[in-house]
N, C-alpha and C. Protein backbone atom coordinates (compact mmCIF):
# COMPACT_ATOMS: atom_id res chain seq x y z
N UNK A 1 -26.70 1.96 181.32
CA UNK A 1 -27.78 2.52 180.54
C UNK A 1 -27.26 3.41 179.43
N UNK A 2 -26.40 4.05 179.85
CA UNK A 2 -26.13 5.26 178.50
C UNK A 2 -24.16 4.55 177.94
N UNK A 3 -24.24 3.83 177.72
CA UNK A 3 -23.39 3.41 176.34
C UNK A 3 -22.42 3.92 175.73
N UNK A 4 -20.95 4.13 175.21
CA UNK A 4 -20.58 4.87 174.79
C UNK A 4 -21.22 4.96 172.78
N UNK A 5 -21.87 3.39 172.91
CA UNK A 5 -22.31 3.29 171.24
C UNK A 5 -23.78 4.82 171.87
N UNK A 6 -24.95 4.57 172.92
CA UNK A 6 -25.91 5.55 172.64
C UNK A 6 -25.27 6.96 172.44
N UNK A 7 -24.41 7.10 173.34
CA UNK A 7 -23.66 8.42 173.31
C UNK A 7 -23.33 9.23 172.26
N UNK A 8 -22.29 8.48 171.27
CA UNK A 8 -22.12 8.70 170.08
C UNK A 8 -23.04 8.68 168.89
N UNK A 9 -24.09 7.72 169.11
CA UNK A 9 -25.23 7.79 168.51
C UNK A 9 -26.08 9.06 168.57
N UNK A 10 -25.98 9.24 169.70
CA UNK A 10 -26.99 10.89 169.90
C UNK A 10 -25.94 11.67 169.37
N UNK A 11 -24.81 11.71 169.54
CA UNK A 11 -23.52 12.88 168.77
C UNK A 11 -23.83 13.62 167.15
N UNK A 12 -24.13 11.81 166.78
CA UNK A 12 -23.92 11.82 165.11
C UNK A 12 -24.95 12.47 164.70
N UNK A 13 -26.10 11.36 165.69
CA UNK A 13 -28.24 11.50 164.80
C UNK A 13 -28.31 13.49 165.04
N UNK A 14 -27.41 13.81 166.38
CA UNK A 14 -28.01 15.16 166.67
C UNK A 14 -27.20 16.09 165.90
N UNK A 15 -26.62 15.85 165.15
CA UNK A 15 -25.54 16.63 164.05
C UNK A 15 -26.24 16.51 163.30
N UNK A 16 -26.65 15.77 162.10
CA UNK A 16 -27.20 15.20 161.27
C UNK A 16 -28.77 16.23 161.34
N UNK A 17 -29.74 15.69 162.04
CA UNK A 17 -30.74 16.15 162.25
C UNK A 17 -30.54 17.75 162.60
N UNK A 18 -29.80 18.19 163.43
CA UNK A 18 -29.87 19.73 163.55
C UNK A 18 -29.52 20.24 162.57
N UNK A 19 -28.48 19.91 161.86
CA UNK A 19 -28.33 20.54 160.63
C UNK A 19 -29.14 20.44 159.31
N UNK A 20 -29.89 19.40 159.60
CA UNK A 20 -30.60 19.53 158.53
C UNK A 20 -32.46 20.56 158.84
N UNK A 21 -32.41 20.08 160.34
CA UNK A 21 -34.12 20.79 160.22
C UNK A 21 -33.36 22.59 160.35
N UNK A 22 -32.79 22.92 161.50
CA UNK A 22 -32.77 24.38 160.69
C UNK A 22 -32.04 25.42 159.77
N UNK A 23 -31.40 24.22 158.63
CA UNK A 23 -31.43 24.65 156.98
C UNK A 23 -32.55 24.47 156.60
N UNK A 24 -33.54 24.17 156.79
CA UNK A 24 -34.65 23.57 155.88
C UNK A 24 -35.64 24.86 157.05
N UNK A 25 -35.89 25.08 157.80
CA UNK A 25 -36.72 25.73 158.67
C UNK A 25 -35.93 27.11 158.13
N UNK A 26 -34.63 27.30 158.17
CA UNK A 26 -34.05 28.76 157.82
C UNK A 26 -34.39 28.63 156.20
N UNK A 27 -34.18 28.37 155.33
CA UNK A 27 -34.95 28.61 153.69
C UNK A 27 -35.97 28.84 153.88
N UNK A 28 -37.07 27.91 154.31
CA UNK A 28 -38.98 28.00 154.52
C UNK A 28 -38.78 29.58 154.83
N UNK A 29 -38.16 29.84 155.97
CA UNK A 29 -38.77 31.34 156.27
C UNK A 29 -37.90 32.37 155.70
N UNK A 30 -36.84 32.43 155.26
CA UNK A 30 -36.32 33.28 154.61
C UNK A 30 -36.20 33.31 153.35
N UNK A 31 -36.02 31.74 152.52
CA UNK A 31 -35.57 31.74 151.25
C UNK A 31 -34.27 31.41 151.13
N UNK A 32 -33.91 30.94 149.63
CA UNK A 32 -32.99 30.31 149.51
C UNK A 32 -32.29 31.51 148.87
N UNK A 33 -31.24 31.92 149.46
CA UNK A 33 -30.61 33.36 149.48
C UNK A 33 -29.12 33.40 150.55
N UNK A 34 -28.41 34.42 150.89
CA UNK A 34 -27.22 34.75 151.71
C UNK A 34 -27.67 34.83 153.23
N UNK A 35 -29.12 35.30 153.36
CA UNK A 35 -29.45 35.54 154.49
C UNK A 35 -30.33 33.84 155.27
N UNK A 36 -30.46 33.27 154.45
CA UNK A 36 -30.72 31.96 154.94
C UNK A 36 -29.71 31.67 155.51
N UNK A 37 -28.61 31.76 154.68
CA UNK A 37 -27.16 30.71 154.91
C UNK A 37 -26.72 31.55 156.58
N UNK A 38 -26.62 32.49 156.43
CA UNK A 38 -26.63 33.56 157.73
C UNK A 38 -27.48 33.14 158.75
N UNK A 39 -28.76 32.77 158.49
CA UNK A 39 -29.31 32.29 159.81
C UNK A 39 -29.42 31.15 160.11
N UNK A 40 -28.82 30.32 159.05
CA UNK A 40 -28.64 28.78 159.64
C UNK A 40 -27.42 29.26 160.27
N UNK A 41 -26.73 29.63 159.80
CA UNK A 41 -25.16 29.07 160.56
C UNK A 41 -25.46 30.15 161.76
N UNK A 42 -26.07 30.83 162.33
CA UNK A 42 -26.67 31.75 163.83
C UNK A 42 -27.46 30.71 164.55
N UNK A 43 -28.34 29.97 164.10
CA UNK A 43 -29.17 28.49 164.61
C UNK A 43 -28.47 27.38 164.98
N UNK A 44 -27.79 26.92 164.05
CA UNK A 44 -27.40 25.60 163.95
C UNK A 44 -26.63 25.54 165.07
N UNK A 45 -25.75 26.10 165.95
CA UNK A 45 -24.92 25.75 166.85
C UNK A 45 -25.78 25.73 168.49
N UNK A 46 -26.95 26.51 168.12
CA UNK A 46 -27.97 26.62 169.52
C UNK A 46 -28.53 25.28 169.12
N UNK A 47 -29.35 24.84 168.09
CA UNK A 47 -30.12 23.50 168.06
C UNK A 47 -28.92 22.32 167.88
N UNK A 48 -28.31 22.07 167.74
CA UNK A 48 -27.30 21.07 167.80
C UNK A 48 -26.90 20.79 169.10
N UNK A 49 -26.64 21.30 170.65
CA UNK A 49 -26.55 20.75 171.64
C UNK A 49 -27.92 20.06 172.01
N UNK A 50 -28.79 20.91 172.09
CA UNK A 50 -30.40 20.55 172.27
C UNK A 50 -30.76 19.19 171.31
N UNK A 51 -30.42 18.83 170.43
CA UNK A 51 -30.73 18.08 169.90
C UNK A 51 -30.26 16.95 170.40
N UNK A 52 -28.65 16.56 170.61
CA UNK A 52 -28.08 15.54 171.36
C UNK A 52 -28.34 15.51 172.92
N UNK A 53 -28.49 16.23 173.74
CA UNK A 53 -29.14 16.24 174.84
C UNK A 53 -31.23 15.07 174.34
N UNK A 54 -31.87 16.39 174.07
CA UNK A 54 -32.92 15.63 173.48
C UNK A 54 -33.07 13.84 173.02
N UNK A 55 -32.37 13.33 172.25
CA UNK A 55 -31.96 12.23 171.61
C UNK A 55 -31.37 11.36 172.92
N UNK A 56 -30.88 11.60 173.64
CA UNK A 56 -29.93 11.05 175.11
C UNK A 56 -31.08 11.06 175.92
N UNK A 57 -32.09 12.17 175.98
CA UNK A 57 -33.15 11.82 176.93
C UNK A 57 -34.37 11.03 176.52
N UNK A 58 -34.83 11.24 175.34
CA UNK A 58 -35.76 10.37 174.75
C UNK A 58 -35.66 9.14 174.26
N UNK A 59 -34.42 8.76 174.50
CA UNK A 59 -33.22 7.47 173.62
C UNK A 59 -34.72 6.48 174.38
N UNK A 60 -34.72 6.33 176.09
CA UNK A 60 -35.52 5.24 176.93
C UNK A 60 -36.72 5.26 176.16
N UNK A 61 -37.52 6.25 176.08
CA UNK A 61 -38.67 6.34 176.01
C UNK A 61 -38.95 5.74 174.32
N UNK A 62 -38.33 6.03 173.33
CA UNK A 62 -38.57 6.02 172.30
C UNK A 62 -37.78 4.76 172.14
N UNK A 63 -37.33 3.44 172.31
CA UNK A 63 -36.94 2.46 172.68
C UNK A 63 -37.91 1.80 173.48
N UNK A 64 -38.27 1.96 174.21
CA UNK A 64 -39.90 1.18 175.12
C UNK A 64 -41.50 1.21 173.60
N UNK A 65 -41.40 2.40 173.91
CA UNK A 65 -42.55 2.32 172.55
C UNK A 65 -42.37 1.74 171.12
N UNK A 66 -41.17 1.87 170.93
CA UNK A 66 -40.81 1.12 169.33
C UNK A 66 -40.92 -0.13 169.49
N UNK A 67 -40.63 -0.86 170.87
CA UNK A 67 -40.61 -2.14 170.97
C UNK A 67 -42.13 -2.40 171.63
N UNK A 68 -42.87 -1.87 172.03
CA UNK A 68 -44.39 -1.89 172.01
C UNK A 68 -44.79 -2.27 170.62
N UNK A 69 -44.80 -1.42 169.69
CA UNK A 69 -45.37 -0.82 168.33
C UNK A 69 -45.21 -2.52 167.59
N UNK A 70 -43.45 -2.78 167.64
CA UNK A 70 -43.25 -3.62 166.80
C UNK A 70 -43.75 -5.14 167.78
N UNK A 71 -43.84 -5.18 168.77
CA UNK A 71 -44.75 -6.61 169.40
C UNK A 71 -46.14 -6.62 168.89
N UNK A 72 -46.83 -5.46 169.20
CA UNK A 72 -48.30 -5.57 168.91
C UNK A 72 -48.28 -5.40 167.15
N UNK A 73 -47.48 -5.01 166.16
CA UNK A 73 -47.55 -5.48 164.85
C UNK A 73 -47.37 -6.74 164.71
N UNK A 74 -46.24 -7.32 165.14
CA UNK A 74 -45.70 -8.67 164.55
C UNK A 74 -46.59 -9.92 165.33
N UNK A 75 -47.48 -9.26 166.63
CA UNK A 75 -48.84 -10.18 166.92
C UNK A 75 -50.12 -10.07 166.21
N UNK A 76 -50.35 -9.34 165.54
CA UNK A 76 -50.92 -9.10 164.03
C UNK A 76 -50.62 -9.28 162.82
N UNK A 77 -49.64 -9.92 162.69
CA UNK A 77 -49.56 -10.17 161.20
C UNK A 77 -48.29 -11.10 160.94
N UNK A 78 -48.12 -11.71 162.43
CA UNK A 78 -47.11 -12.57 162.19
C UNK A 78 -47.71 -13.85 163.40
N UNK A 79 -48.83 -13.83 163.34
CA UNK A 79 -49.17 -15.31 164.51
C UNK A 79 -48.47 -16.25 164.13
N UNK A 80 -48.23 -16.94 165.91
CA UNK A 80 -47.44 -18.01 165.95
C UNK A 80 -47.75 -19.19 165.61
């Protein structure tokens, strides 16, 4: 079930994504300034495990429903 490709996949997506939502969540509330940059880099290392954990646990769930989503589209608008 867990892959060394999902593994690394949650590594990268949860790098990627943590670093980007709280730079973007640290500007919104502080501004784009020294003290942003200060509280991303105080954030970013707490939301970056959480995020790859997160991504590793929701990997099943969000994989079952995408493949729901895309059957019941492509039986709408792709009859056989």
């Amino acid at each position: 079930m867990f892959t060394l490709a999902a593994i690394m996949f949650a590594v990268f997506m949860g790098f990627f994504m943590s670093m980007t939502l709280t730079f973007c969540i640290s500007i919104y509330l502080i501004g784009f300034s020294s003290g942003a940059m200060n509280k991303w880099l105080e954030l970013w290392p707490i939301a970056y495990p959480i995020a790859v954990l997160s991504i590793i646990a929701y990997r099943p769930l969000a994989l079952f429903l995408s493949g729901k989503v895309v059957r019941w589209w492509q039986s709408r608008h792709h009859p056989s």
